[in-house]
Protein backbone atom coordinates (compact mmCIF):
# COMPACT_ATOMS: atom_id res chain seq x y z
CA UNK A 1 -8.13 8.55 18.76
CA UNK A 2 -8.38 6.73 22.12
CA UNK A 3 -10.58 4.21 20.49
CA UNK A 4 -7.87 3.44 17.89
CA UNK A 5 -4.73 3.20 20.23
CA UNK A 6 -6.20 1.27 22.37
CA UNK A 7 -7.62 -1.24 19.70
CA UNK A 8 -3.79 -1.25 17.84
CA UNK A 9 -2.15 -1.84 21.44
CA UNK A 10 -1.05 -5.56 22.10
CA UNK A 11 -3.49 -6.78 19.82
CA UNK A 12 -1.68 -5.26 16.34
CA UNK A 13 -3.51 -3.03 13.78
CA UNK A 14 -7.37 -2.73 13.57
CA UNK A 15 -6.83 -2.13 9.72
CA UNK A 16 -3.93 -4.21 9.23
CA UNK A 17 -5.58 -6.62 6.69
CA UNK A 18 -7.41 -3.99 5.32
CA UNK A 19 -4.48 -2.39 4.20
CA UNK A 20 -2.95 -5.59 2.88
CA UNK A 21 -5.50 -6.24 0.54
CA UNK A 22 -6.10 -2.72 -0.80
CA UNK A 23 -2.39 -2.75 -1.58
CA UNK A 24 -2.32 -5.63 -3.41
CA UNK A 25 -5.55 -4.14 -5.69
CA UNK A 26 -3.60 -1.23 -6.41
CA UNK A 27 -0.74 -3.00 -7.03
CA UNK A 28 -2.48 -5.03 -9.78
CA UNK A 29 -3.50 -2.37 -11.21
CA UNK A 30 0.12 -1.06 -11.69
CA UNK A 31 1.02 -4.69 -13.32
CA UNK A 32 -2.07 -4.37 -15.17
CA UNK A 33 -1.43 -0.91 -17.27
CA UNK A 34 -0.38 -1.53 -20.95
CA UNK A 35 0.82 1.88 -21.23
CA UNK A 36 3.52 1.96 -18.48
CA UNK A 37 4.47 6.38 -19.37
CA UNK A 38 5.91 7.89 -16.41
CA UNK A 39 2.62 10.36 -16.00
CA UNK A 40 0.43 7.18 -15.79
CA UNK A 41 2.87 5.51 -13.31
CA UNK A 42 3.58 8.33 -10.92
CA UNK A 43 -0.71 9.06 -10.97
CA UNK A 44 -1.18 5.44 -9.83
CA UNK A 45 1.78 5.91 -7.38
CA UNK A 46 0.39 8.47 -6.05
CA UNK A 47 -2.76 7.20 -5.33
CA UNK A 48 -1.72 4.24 -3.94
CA UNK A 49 0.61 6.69 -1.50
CA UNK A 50 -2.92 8.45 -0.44
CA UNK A 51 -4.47 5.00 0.26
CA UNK A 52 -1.35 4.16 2.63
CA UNK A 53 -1.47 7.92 4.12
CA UNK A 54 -5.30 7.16 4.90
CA UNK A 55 -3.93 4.73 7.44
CA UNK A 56 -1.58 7.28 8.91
CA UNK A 57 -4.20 9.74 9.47
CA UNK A 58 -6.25 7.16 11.10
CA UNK A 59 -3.06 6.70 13.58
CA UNK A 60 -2.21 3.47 12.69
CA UNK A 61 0.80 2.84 11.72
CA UNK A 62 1.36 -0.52 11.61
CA UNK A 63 -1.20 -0.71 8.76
CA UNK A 64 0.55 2.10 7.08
CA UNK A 65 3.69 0.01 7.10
CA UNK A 66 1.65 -3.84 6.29
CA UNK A 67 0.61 -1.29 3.31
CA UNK A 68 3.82 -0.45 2.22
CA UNK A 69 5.25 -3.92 2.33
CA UNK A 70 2.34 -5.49 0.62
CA UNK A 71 2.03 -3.39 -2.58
CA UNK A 72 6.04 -3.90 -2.73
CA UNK A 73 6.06 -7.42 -2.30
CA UNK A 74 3.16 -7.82 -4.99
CA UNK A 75 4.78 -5.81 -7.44
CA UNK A 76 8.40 -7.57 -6.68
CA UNK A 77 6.88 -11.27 -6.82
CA UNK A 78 4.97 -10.42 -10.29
CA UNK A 79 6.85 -8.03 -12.40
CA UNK A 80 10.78 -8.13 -10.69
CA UNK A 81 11.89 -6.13 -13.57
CA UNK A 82 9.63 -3.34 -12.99
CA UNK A 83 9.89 -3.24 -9.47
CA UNK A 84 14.08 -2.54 -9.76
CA UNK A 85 12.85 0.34 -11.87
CA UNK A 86 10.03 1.62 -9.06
CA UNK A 87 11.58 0.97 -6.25
């Protein structure tokens, strides 16, 4: 745990981009489903809510956050519609 608050200090987030881009792959694979049923929705939710959690346990928060915005922002910019109905 030292290891990772002292990477995140000044510096930012060791897995900050990490996070960015794994959001974004789970959020295309939200946009991507043909059959949008609540049960397959909330299961990739879910997940994606696990991925973000992963960064949490690690203690890093700031990635848990660039997470958060990321998969938002993806699924905003690509499918606005959708994302009033998600979010």
């Amino acid at each position: 745990m030292i290891l990772v608050a002292t990477a995140c200090g000044s510096e930012g987030s060791v897995y900050e981009a990490e996070a960015r881009e794994r959001a974004v792959v789970m959020a295309k694979e939200v946009l991507k489903m043909s059959n949008r049923s609540t049960f397959e929705v909330e299961r990739v939710i879910l997940e994606a809510k696990v991925a973000q959690s992963e960064y949490l346990l690690k203690g890093d928060t700031m990635a848990a956050k660039a997470f958060d915005e990321s998969f938002r922002a993806y699924v905003q910019t690509n499918d606005s519609v959708f994302a009033k109905e998600l979010f």
